[in-house]
C-alpha atoms as a PDB file:
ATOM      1  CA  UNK A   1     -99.728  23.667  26.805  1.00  0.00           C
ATOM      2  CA  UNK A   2     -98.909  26.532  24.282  1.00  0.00           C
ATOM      3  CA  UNK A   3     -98.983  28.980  27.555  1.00  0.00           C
ATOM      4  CA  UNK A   4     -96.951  27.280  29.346  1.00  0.00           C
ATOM      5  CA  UNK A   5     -94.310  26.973  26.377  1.00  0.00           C
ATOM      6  CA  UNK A   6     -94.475  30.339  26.132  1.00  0.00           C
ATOM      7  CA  UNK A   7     -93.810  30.912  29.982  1.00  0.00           C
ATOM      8  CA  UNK A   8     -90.721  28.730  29.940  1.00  0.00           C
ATOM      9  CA  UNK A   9     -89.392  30.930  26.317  1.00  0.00           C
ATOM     10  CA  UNK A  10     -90.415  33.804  28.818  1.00  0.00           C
ATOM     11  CA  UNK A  11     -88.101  31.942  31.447  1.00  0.00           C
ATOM     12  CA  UNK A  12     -85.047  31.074  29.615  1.00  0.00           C
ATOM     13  CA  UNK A  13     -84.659  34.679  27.890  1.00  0.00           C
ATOM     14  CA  UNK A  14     -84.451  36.039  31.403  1.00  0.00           C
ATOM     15  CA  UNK A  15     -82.171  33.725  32.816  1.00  0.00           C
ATOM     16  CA  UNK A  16     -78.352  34.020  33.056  1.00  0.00           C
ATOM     17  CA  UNK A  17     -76.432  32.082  30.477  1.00  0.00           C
ATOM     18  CA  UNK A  18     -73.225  30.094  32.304  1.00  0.00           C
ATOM     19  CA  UNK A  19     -71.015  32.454  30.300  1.00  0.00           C
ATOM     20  CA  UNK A  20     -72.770  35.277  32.120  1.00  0.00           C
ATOM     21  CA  UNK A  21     -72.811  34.090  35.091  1.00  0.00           C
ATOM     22  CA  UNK A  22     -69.014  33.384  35.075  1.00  0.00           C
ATOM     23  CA  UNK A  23     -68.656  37.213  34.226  1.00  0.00           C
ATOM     24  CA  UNK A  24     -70.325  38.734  36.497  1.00  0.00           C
ATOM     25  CA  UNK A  25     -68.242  36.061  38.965  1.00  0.00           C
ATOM     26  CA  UNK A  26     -64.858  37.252  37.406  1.00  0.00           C
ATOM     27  CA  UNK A  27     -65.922  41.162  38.188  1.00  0.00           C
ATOM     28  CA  UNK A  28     -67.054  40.707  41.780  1.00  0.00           C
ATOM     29  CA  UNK A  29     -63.350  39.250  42.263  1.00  0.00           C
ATOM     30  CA  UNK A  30     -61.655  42.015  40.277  1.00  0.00           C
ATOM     31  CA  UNK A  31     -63.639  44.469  42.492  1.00  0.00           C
ATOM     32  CA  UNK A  32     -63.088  42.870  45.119  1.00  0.00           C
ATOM     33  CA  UNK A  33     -59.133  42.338  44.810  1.00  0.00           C
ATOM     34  CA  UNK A  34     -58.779  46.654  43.847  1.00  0.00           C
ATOM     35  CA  UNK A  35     -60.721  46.632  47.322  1.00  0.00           C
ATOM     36  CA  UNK A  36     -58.637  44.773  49.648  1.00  0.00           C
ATOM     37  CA  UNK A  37     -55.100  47.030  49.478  1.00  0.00           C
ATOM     38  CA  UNK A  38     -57.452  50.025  49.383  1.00  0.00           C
ATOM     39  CA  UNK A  39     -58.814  49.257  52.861  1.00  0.00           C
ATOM     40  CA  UNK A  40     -55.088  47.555  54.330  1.00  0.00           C
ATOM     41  CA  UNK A  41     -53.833  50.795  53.468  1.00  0.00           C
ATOM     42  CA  UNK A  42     -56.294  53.258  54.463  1.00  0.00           C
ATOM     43  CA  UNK A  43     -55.903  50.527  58.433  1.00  0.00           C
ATOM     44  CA  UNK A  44     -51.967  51.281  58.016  1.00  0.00           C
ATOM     45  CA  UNK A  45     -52.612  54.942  57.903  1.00  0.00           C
ATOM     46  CA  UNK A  46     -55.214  55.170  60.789  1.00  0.00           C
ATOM     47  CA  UNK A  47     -52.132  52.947  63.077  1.00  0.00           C
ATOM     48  CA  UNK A  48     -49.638  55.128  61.837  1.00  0.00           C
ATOM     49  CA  UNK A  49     -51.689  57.894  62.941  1.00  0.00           C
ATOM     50  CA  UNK A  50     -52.103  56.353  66.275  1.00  0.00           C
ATOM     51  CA  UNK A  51     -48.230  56.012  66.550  1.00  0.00           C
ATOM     52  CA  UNK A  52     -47.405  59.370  65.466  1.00  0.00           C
ATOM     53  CA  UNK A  53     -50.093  60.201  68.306  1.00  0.00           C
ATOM     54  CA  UNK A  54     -48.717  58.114  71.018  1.00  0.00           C
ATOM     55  CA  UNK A  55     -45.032  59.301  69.797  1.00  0.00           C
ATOM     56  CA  UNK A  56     -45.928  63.037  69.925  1.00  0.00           C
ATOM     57  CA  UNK A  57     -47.611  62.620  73.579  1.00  0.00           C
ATOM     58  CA  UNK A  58     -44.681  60.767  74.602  1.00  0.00           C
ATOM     59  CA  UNK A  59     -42.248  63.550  73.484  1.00  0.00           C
ATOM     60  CA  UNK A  60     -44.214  65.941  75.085  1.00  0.00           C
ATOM     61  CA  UNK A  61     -44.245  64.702  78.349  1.00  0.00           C
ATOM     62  CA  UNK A  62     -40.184  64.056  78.428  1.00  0.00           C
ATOM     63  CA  UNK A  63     -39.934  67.953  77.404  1.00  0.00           C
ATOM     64  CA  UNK A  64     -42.397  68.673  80.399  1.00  0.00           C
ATOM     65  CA  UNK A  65     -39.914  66.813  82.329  1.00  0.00           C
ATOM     66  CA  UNK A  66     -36.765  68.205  80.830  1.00  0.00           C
ATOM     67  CA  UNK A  67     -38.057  71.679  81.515  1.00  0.00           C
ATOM     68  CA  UNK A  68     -38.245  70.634  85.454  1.00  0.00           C
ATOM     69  CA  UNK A  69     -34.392  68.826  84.765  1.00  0.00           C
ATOM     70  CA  UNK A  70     -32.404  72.411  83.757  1.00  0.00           C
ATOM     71  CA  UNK A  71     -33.666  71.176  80.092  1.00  0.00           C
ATOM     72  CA  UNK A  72     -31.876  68.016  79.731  1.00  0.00           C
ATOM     73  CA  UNK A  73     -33.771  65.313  78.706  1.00  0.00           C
ATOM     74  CA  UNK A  74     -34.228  62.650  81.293  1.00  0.00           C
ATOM     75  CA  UNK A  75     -31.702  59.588  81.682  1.00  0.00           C
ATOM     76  CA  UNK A  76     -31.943  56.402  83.956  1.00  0.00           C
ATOM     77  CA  UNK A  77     -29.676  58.140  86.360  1.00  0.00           C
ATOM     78  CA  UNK A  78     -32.280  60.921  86.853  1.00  0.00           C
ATOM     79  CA  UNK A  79     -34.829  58.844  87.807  1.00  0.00           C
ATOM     80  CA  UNK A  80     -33.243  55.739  89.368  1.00  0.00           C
ATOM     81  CA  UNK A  81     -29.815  54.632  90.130  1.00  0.00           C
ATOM     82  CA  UNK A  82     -28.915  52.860  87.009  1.00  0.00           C
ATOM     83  CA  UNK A  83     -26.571  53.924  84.019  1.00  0.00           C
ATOM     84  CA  UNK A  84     -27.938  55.980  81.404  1.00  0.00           C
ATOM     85  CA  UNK A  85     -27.030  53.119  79.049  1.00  0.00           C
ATOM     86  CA  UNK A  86     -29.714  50.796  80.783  1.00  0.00           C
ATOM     87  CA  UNK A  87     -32.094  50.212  78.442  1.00  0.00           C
ATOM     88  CA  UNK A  88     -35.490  51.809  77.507  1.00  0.00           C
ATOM     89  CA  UNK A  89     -37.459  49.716  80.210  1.00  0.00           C
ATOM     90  CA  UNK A  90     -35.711  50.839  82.583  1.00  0.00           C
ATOM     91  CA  UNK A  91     -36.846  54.491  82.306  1.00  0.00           C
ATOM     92  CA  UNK A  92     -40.153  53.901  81.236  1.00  0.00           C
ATOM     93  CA  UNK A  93     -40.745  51.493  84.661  1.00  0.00           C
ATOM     94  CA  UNK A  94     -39.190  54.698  86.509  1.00  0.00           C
ATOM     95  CA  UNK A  95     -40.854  57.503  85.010  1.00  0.00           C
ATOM     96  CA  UNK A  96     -44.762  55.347  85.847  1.00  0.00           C
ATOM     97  CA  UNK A  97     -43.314  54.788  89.339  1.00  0.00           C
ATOM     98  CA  UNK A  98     -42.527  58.381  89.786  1.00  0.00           C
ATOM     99  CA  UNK A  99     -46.245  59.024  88.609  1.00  0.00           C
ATOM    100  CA  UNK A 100     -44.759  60.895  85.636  1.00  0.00           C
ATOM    101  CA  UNK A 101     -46.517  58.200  83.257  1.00  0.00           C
ATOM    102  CA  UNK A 102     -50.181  57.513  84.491  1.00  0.00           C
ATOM    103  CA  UNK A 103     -51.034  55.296  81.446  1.00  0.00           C
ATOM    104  CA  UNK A 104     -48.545  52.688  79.642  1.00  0.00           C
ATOM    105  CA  UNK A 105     -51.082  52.880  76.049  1.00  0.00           C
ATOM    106  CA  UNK A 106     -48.701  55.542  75.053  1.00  0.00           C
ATOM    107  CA  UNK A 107     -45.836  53.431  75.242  1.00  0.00           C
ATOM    108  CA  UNK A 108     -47.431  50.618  72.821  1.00  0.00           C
ATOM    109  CA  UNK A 109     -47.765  50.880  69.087  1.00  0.00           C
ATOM    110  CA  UNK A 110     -48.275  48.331  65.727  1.00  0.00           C
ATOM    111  CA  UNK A 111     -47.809  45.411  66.876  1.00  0.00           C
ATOM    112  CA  UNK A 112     -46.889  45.835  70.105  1.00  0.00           C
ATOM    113  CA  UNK A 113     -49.634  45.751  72.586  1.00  0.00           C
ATOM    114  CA  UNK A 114     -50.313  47.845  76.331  1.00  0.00           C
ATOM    115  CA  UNK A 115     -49.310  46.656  79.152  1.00  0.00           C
ATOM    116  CA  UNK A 116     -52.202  45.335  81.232  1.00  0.00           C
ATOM    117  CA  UNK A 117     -51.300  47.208  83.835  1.00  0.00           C
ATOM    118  CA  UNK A 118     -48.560  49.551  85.114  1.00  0.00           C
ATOM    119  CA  UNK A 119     -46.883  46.872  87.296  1.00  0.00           C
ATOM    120  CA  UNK A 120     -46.764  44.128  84.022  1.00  0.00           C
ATOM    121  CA  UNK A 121     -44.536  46.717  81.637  1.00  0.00           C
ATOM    122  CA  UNK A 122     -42.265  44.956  80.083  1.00  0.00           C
ATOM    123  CA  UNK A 123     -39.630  45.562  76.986  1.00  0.00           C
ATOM    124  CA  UNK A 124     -42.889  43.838  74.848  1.00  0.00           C
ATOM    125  CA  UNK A 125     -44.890  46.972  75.478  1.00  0.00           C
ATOM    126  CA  UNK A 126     -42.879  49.661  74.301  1.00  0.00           C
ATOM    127  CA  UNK A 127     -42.895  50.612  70.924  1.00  0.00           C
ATOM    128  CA  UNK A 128     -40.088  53.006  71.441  1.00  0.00           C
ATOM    129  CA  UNK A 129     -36.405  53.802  71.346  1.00  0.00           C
ATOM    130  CA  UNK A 130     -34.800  57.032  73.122  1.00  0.00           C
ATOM    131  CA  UNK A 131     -31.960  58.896  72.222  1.00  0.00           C
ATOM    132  CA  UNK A 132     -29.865  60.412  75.535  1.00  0.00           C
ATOM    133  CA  UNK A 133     -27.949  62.764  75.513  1.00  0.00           C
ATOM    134  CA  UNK A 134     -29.924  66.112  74.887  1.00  0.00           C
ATOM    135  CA  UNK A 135     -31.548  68.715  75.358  1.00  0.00           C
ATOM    136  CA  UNK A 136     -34.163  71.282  74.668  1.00  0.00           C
ATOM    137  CA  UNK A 137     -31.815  73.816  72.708  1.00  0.00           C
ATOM    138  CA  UNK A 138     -30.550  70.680  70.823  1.00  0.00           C
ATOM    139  CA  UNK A 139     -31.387  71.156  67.322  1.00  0.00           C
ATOM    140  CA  UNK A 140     -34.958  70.743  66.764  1.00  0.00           C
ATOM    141  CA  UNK A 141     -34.784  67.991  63.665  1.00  0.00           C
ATOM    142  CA  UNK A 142     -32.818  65.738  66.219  1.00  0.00           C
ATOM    143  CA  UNK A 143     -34.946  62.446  66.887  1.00  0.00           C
ATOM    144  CA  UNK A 144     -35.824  61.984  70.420  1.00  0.00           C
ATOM    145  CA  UNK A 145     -38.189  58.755  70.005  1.00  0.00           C
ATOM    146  CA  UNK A 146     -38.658  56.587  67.360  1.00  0.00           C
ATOM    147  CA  UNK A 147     -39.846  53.436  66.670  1.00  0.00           C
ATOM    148  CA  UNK A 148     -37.661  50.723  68.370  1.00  0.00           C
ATOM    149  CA  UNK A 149     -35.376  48.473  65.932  1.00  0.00           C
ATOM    150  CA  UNK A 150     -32.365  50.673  64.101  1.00  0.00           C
ATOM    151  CA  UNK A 151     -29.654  50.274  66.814  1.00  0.00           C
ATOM    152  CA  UNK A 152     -28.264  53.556  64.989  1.00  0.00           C
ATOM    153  CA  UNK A 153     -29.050  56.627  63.195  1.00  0.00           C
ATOM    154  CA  UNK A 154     -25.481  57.916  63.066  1.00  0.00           C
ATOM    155  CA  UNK A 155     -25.437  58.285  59.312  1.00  0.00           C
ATOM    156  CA  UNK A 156     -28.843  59.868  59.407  1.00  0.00           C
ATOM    157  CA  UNK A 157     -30.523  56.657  57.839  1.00  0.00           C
ATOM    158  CA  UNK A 158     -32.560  53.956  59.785  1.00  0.00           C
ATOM    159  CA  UNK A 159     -32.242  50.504  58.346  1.00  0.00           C
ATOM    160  CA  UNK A 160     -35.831  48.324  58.608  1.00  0.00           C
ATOM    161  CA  UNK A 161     -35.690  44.541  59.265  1.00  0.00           C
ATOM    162  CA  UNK A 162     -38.833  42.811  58.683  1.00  0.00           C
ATOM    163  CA  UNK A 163     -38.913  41.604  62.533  1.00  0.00           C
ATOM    164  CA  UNK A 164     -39.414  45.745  63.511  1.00  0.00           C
ATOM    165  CA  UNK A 165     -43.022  47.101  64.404  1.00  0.00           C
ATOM    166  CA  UNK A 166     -43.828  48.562  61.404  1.00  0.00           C
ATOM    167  CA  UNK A 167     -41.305  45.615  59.739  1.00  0.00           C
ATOM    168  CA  UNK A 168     -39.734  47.769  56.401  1.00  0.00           C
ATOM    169  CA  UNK A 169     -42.527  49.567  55.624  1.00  0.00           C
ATOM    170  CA  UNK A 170     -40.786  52.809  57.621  1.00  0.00           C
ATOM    171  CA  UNK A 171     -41.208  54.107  61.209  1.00  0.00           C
ATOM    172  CA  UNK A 172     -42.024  57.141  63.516  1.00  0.00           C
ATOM    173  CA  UNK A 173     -39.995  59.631  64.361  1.00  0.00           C
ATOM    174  CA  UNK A 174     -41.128  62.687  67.349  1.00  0.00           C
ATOM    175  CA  UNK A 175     -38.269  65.175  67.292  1.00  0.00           C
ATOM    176  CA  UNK A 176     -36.625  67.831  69.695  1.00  0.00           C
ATOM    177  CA  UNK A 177     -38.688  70.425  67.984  1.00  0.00           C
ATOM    178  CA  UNK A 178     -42.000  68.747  69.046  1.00  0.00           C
ATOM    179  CA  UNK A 179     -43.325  67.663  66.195  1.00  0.00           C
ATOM    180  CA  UNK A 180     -43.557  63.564  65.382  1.00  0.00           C
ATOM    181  CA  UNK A 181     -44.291  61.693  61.888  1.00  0.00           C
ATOM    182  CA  UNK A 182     -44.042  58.340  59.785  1.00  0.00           C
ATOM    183  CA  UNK A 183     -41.062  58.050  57.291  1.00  0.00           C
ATOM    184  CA  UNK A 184     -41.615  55.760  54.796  1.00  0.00           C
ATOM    185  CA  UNK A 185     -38.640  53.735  53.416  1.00  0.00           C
ATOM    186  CA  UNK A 186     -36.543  55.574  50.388  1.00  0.00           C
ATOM    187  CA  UNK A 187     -35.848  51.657  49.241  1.00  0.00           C
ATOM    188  CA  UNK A 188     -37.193  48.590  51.078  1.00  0.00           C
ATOM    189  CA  UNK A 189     -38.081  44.946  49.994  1.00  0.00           C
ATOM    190  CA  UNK A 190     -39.737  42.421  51.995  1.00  0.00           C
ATOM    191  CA  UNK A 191     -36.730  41.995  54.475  1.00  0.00           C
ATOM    192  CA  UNK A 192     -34.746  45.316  54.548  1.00  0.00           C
ATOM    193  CA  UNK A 193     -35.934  49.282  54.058  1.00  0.00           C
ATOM    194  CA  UNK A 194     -33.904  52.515  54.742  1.00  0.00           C
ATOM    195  CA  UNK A 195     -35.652  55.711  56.052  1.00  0.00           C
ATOM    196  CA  UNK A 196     -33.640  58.967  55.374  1.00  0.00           C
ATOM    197  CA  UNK A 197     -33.373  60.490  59.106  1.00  0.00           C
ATOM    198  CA  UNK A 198     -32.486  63.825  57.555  1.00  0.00           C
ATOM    199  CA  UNK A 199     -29.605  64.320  60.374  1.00  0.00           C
ATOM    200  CA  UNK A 200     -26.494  62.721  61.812  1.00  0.00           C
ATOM    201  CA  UNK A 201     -27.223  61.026  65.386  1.00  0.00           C
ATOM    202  CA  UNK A 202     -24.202  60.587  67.501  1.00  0.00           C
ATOM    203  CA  UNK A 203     -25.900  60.241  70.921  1.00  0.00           C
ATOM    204  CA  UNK A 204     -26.098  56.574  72.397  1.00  0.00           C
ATOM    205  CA  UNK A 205     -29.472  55.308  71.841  1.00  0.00           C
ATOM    206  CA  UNK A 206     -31.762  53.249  74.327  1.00  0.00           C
ATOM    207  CA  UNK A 207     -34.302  50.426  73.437  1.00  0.00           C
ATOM    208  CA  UNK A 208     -36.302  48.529  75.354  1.00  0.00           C
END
């Protein structure tokens, strides 16, 4: 009997008190809540990286093209019979017809998915907006494609809505001078952001 007294002493001095155990409960959620924005914002920087990726591709192929046009940047009217001021889809549908876009992936971003296939593009697989209107000596900060929403950039801000791709937490630009990148918002809340362009845009822009 005495051994077995001493066993369950042994027992209870090894054991976890309730206090303890609501501790060590309270610092696996603390850990765990520091965890959660650390990995939702290291997953927003690997799709922004995909989007600056798909953007920069993007650009590059229209200044392939635009090389091949006496440097203008390509329109609807290059490529089909439509007004320049059709929108987005319009060029995008022309430019895979024409074989100059073999894949649509490039063409999707955050929250807006691929086309299944080249014949099923549709405005709800392009991530993009395109400004017409220039060309390859146009100065190289100009924005050529950006993430589609801001229906103007003509005081060289974007303003963010929370129904955009990227909603306001800021969006890609690829500019003239080939190079593409995120802007995050100067300002934003949960409904509105602005993102500092850095230049005036006069051109008419196209969205999908």
């Amino acid at each position: 009997m005495r051994k077995i007294l001493q066993n369950l002493k042994k027992l209870k001095a090894n054991s976890f008190t309730l206090v303890e155990l609501l501790v060590v409960i309270s610092i696996i959620g603390l850990l765990a809540g520091l965890a959660v924005p650390a990995i939702s914002g290291g997953l927003d920087r690997a799709k922004q990286g995909v989007d600056v990726s798909n953007a920069r591709q993007l650009g590059i192929i229209f200044f392939s093209e635009a090389n091949d046009n006496n440097g203008i940047y390509r329109v609807n009217s290059d490529l089909t019979n439509t007004s320049p001021a059709s929108d987005f889809t319009v060029i995008c549908k022309a430019m895979v017809s024409n074989g100059i876009l073999s894949s649509t992936k490039i063409l999707a971003g955050n929250g807006v998915p691929p086309a299944v296939n080249t014949n099923n593009l549709g405005a709800g697989n392009i991530a993009w907006a395109y400004v017409v209107g220039l060309d390859v000596s146009s100065d190289g900060q100009m924005p050529l494609i950006f993430t589609k929403g801001p229906s103007s950039l003509s005081s060289g801000t974007a303003q963010l809505k929370a129904n955009y791709p990227w909603k306001t937490k800021g969006m890609v630009v690829y500019r003239v001078g080939n190079f593409a990148e995120f802007l995050k918002p100067s300002n934003y809340s949960s409904t509105a952001g602005t993102v500092n362009i850095g230049v005036n845009v006069s051109n008419q822009i196209v969205q999908p």
